[in-house]
N, C-alpha and C. Protein backbone atom coordinates (compact mmCIF):
# COMPACT_ATOMS: atom_id res chain seq x y z
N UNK A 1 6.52 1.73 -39.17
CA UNK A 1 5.83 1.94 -37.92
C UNK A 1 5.48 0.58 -37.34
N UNK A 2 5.75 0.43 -36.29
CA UNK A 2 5.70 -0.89 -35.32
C UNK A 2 4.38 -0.75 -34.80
N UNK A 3 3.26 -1.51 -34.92
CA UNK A 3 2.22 -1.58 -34.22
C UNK A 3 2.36 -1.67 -32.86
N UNK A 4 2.96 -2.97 -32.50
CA UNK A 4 3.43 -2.49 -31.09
C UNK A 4 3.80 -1.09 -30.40
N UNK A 5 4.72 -0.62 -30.90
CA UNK A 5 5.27 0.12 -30.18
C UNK A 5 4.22 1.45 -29.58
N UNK A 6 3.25 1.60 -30.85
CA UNK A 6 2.24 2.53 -31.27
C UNK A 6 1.50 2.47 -29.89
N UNK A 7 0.74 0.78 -29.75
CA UNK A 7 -0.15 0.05 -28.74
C UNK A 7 0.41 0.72 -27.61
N UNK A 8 1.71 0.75 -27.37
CA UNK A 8 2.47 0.95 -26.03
C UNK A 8 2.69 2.28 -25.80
N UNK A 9 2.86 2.92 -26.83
CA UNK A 9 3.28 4.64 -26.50
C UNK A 9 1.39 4.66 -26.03
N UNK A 10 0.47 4.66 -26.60
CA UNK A 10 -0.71 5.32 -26.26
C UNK A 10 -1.16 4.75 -24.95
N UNK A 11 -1.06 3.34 -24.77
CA UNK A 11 -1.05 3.02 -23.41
C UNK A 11 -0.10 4.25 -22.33
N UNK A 12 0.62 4.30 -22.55
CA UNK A 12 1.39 4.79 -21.58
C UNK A 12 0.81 6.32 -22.04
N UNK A 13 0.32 6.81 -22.83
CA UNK A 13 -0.34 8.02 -22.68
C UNK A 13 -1.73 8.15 -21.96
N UNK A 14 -2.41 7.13 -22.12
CA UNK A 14 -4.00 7.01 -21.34
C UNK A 14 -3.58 7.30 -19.90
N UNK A 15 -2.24 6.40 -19.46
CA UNK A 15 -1.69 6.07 -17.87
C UNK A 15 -1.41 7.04 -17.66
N UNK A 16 -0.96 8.12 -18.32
CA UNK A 16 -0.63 10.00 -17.73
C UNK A 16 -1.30 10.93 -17.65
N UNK A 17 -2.42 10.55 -18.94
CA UNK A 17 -3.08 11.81 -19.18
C UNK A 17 -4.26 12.41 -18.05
N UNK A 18 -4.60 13.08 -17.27
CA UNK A 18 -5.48 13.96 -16.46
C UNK A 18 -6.50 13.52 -17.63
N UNK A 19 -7.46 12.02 -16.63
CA UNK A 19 -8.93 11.78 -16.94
C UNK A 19 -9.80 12.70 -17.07
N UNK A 20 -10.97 12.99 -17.86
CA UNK A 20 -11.97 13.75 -17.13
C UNK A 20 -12.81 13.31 -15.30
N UNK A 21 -13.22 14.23 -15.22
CA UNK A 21 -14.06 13.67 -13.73
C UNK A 21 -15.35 12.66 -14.23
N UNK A 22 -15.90 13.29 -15.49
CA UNK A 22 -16.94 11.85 -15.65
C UNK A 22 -16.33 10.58 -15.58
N UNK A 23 -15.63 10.45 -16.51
CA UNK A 23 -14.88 9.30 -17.14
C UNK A 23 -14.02 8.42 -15.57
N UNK A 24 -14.08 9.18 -14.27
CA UNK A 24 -13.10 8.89 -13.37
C UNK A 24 -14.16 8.19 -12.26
N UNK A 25 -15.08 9.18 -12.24
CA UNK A 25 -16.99 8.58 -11.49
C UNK A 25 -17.54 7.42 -12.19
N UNK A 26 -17.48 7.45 -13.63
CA UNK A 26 -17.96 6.38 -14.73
C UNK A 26 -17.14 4.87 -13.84
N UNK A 27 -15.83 5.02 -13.82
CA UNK A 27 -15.12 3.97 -13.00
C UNK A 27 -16.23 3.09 -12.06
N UNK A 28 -16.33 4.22 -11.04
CA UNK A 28 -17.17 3.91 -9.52
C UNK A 28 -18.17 4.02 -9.63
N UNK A 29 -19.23 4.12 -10.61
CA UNK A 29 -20.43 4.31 -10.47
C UNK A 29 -21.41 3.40 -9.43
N UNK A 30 -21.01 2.06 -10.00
CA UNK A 30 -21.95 1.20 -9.30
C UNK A 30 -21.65 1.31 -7.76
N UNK A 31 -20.18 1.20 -7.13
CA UNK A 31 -19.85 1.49 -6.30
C UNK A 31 -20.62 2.44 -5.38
N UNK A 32 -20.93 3.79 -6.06
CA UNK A 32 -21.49 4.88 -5.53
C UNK A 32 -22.99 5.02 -5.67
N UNK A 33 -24.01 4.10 -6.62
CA UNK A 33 -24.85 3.98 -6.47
C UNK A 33 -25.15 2.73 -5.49
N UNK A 34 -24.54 2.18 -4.70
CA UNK A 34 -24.92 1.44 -3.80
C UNK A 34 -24.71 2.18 -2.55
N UNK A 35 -23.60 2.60 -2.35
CA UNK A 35 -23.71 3.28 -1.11
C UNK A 35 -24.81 4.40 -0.99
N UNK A 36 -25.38 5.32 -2.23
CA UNK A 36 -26.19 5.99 -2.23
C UNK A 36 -27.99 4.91 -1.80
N UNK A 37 -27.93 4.11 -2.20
CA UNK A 37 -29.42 3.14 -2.04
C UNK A 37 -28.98 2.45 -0.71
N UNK A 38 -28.11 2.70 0.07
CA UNK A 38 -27.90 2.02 1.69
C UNK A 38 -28.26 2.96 2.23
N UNK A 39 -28.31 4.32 2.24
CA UNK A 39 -28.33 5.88 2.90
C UNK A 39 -27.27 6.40 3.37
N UNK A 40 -26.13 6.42 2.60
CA UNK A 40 -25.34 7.12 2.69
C UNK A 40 -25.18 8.52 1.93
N UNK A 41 -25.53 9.65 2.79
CA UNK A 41 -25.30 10.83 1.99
C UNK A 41 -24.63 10.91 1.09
N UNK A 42 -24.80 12.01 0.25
CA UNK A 42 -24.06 12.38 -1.10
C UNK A 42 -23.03 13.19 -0.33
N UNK A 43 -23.22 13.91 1.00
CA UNK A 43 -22.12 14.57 1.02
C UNK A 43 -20.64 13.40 1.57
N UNK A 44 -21.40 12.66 2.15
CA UNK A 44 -20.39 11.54 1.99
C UNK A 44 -19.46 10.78 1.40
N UNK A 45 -20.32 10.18 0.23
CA UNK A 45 -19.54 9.37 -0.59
C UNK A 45 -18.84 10.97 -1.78
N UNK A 46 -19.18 11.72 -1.71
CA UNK A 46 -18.02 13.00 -2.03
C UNK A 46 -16.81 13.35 -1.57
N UNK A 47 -16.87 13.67 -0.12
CA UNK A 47 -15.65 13.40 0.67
C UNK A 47 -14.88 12.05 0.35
N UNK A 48 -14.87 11.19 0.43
CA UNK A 48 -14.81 9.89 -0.18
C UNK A 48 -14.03 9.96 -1.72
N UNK A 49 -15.09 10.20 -2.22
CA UNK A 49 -14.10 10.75 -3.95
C UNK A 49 -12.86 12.09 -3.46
N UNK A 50 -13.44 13.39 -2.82
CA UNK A 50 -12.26 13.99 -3.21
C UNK A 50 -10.90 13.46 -2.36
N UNK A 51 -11.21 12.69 -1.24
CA UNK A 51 -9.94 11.94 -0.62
C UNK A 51 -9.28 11.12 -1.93
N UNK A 52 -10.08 10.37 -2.92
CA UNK A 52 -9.35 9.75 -3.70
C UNK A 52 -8.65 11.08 -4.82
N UNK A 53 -9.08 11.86 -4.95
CA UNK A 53 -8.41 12.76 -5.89
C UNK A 53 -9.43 13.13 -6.97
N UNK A 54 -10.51 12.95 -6.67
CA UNK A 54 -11.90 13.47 -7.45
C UNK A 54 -12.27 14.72 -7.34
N UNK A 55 -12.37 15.81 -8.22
CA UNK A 55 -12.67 17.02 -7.40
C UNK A 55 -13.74 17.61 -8.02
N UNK A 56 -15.05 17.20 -7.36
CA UNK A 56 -15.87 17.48 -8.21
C UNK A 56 -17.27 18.80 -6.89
N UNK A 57 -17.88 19.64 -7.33
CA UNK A 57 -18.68 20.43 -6.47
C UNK A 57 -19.81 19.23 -5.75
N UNK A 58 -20.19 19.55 -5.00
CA UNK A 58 -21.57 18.70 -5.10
C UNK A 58 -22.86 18.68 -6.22
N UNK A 59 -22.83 19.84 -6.67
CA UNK A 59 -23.79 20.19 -7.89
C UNK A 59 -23.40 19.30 -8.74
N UNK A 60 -21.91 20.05 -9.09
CA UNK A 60 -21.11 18.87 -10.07
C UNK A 60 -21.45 17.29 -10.44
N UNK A 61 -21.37 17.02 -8.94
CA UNK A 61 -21.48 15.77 -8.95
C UNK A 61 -22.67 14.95 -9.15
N UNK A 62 -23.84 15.69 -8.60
CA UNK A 62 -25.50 15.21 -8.72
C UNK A 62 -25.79 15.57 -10.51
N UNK A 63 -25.00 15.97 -11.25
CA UNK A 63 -24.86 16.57 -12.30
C UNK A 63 -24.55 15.21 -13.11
N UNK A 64 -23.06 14.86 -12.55
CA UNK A 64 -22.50 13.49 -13.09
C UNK A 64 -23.85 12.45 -12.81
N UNK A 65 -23.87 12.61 -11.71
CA UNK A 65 -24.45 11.25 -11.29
C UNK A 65 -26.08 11.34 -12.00
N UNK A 66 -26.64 11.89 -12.76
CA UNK A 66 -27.75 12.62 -13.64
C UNK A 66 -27.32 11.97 -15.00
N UNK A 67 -26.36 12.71 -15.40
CA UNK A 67 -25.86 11.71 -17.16
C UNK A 67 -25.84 10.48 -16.88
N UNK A 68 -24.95 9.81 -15.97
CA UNK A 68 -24.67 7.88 -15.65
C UNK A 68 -25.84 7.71 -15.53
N UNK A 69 -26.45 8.16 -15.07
CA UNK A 69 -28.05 7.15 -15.17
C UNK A 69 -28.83 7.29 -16.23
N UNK A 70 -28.84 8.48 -16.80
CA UNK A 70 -29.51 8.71 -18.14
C UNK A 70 -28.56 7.47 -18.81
N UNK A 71 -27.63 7.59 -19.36
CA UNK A 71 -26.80 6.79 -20.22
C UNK A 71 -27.04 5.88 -19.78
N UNK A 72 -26.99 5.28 -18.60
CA UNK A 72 -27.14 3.76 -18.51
C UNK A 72 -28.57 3.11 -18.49
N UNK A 73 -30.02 4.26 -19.37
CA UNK A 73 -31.57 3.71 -19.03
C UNK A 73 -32.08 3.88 -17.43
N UNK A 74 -31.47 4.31 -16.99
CA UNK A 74 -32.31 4.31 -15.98
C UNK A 74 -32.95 5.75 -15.64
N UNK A 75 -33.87 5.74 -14.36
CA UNK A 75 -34.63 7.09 -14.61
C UNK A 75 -33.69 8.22 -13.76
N UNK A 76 -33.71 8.99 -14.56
CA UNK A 76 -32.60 10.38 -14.07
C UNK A 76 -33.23 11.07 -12.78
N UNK A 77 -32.54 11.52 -12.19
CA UNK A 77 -32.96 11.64 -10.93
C UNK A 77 -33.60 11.02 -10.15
N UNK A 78 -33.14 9.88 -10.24
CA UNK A 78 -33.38 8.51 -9.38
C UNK A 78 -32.33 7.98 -8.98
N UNK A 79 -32.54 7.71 -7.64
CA UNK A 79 -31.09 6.53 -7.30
C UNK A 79 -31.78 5.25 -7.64
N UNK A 80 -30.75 4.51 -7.86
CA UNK A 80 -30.86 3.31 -7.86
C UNK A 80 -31.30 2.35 -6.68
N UNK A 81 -32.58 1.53 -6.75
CA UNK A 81 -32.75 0.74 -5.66
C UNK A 81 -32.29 -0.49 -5.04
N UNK A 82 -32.09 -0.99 -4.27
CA UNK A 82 -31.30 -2.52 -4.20
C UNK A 82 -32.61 -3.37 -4.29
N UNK A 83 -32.68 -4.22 -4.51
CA UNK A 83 -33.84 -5.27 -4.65
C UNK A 83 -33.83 -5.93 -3.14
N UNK A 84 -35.08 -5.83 -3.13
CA UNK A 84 -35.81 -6.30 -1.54
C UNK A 84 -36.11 -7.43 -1.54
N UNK A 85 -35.79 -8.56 -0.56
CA UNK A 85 -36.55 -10.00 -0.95
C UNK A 85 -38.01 -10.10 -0.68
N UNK A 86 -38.45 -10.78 -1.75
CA UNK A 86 -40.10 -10.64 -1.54
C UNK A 86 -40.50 -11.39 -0.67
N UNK A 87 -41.61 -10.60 -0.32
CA UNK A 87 -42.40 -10.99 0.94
C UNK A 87 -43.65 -11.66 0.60
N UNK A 88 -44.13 -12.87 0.80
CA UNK A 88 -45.31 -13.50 0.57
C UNK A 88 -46.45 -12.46 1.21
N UNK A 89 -47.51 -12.03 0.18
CA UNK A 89 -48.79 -11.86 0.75
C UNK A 89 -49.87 -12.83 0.90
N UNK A 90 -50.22 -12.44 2.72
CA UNK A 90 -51.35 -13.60 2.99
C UNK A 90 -52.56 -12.94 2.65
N UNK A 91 -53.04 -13.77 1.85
CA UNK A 91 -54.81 -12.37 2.30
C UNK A 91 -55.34 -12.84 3.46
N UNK A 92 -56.77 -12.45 4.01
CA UNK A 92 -57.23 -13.38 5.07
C UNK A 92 -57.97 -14.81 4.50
N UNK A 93 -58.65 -14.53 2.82
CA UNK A 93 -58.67 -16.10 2.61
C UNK A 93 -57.72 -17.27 2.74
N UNK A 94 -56.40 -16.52 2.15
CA UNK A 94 -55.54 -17.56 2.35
C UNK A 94 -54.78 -17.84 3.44
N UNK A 95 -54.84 -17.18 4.60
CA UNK A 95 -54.90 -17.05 5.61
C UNK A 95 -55.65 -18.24 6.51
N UNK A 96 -56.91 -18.12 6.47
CA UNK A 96 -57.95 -19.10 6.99
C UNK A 96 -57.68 -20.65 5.92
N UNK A 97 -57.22 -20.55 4.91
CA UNK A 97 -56.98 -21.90 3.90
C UNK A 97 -55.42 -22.57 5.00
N UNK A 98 -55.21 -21.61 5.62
CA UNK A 98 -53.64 -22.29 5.94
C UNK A 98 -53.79 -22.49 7.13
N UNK A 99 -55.12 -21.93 8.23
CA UNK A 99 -55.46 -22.06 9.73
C UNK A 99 -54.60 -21.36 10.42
N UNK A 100 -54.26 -20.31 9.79
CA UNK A 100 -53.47 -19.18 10.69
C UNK A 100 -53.88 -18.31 10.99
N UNK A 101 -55.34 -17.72 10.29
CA UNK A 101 -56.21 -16.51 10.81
C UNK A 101 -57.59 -17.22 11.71
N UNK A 102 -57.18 -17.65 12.40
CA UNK A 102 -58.89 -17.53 13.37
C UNK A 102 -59.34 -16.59 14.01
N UNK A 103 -59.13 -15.40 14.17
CA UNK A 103 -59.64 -13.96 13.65
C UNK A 103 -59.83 -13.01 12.68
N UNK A 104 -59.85 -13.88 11.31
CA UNK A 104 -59.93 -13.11 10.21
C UNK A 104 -60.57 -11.71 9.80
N UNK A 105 -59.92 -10.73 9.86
CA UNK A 105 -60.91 -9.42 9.89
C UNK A 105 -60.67 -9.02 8.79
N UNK A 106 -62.00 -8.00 8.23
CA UNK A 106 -61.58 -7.46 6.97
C UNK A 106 -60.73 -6.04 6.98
N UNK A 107 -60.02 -5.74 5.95
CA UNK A 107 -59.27 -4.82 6.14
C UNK A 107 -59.84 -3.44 6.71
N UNK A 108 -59.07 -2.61 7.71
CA UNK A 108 -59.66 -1.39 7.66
C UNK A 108 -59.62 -0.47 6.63
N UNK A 109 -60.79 0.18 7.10
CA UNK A 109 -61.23 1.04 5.77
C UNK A 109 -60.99 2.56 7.00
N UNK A 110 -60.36 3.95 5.72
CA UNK A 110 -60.76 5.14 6.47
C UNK A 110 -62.12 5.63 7.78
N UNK A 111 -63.11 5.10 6.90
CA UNK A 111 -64.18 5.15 7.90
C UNK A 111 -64.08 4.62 9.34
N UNK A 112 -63.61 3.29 9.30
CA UNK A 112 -63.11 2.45 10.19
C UNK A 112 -62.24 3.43 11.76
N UNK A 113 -61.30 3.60 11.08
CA UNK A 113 -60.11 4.46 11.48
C UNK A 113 -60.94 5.30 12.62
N UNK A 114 -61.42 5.84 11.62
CA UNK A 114 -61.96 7.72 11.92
C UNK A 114 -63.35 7.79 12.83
N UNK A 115 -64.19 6.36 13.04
CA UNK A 115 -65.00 5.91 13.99
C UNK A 115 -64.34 5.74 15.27
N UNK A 116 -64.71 6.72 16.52
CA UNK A 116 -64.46 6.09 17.69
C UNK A 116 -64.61 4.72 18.41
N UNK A 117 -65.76 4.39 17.60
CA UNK A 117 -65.99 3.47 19.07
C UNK A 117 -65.23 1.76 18.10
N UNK A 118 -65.15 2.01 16.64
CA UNK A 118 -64.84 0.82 16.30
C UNK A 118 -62.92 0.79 16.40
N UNK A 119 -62.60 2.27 16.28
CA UNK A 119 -61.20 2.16 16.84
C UNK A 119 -60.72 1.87 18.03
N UNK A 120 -61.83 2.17 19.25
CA UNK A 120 -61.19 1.32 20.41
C UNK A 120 -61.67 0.22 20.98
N UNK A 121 -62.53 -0.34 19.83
CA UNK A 121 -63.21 -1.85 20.48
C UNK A 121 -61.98 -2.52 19.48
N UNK A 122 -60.91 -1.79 18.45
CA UNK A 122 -59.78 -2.94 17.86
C UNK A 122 -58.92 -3.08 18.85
N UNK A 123 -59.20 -1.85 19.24
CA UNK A 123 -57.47 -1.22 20.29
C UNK A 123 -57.59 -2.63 21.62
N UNK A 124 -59.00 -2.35 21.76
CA UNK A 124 -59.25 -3.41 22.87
C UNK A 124 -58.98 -4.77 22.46
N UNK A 125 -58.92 -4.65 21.66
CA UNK A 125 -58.94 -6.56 21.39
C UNK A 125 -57.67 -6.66 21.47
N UNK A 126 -56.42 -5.63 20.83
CA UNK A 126 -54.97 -6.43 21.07
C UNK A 126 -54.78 -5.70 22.18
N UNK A 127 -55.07 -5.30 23.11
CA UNK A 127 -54.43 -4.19 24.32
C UNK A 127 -54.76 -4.79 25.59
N UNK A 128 -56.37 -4.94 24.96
CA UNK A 128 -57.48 -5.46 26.22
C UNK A 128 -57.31 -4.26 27.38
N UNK A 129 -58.39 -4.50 28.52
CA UNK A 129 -59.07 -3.22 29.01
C UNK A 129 -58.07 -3.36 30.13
N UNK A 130 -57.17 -4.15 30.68
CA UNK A 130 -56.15 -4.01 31.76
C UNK A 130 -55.18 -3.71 31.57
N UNK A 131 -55.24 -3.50 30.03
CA UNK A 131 -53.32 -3.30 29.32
C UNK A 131 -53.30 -1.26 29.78
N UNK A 132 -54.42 -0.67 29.44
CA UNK A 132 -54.55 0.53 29.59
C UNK A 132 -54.29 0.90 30.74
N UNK A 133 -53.18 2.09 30.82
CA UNK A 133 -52.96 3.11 32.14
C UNK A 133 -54.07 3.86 31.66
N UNK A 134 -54.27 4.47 31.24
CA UNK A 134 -55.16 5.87 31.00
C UNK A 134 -56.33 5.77 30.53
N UNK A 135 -57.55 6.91 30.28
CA UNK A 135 -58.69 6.78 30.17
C UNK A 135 -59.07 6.71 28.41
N UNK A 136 -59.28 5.74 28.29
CA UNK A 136 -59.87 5.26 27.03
C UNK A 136 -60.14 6.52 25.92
N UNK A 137 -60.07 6.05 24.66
CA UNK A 137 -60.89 7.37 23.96
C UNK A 137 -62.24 7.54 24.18
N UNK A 138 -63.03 6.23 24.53
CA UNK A 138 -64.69 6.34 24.37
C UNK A 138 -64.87 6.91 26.01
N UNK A 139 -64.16 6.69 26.88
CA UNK A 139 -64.37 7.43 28.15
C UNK A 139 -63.84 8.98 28.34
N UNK A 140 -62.98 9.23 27.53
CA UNK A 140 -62.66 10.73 27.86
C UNK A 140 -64.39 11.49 26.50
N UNK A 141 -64.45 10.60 25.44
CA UNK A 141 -65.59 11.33 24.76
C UNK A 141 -66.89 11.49 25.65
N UNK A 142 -67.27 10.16 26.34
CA UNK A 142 -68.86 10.14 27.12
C UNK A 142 -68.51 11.54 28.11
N UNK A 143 -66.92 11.17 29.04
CA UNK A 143 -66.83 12.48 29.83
C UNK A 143 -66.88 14.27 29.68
N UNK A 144 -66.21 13.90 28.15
CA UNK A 144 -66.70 15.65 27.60
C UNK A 144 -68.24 15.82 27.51
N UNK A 145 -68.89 14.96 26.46
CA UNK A 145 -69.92 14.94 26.53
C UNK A 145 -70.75 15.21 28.26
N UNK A 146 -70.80 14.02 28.78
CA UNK A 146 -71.21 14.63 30.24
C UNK A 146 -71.28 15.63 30.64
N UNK A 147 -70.02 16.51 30.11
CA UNK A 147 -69.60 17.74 30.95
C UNK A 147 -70.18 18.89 30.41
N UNK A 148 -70.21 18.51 28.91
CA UNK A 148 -71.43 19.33 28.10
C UNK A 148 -72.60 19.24 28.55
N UNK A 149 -72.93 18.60 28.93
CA UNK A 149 -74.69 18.82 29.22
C UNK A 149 -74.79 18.82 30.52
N UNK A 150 -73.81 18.71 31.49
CA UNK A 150 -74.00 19.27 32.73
C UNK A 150 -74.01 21.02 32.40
N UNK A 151 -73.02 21.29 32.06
CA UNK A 151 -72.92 22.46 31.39
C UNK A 151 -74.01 23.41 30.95
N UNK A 152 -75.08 22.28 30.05
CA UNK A 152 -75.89 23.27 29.18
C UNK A 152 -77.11 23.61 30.25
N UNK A 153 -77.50 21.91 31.03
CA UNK A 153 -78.42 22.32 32.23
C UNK A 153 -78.32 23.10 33.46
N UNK A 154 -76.69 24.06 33.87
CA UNK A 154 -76.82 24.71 34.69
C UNK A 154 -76.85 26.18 33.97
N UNK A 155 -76.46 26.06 32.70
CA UNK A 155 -76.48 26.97 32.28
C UNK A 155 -78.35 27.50 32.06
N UNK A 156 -78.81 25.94 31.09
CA UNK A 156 -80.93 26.34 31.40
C UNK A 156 -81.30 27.21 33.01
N UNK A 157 -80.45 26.06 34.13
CA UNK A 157 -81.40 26.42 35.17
C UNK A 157 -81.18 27.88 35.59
N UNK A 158 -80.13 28.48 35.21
CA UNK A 158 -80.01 29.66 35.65
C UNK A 158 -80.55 30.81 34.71
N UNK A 159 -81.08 30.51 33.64
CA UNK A 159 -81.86 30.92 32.68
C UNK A 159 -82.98 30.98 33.63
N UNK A 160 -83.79 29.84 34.07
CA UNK A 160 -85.39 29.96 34.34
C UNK A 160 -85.37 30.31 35.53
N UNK A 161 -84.19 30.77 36.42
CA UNK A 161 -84.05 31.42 37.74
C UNK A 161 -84.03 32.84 37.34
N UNK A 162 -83.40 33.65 36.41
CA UNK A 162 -83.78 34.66 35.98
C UNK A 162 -84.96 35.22 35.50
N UNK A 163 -85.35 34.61 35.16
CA UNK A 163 -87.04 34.85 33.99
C UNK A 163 -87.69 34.41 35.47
């Protein structure tokens, strides 16, 4: 028996034999986990495989693509993320250390938010009071209000016109 020849008949059997579909995705994986972490649908990069001769369901395939990540450590039912370049955080100390915050404010807090009058005295500061077409939040509130107690006093006076 010729080692060679052995090497060469099984080669040329791998080159014929009908892959499995894992073993054919296993190929492209990385391939397909990138286009999946750009936002390219799954029903996409599917069409995509069965044009190449992949014929796998979509189940199928979220199936495959479930083992390759298990097997390769990573967390299953997860796509893979691309790495983001990091972004320096300024705080506002370091901010004011570098003379780039001369409005240093402290962060908003929920409360903040959910306060009228401190949400549109911020709004005002980047908007300012000429940037506005329309009537302010603290002016449409004083105006309900107003309208309430115009309200409640015609409603009294016609009380003590009855009695």
């Amino acid at each position: 028996m010729d080692a060679q020849q052995v090497k060469q008949a099984l080669t040329a059997l791998v080159e014929q034999a009908e892959r499995p579909q894992m073993a054919r995705l296993r190929e492209v994986f990385d391939e397909v986990e990138e286009a999946l972490a750009r936002g390219v649908s799954r029903e996409q990069v599917l069409a995509v495989l069965h044009a190449q001769g992949l014929t796998l369901t979509l189940r199928s395939f979220d199936t495959c693509l479930y083992r390759l990540r298990k097997a390769r450590g990573g967390q299953p039912g997860k796509r893979a993320r691309t790495t983001l370049p990091a972004v320096p955080v300024v705080s506002p100390a370091t901010a004011a250390e570098a003379g780039t915050a001369e409005d240093a404010e402290p962060p908003l807090t929920l409360k903040d938010v959910l306060d009228p009058v401190k949400r549109e005295a911020r709004a005002d500061k980047y908007f300012g009071p000429n940037v506005r077409h329309y009537p302010s939040l603290m002016d449409q509130v004083k105006a309900k209000r107003a309208a309430a107690e115009a309200a409640k006093q015609a409603s009294d006076a016609a009380k003590d016109q009855k009695v």
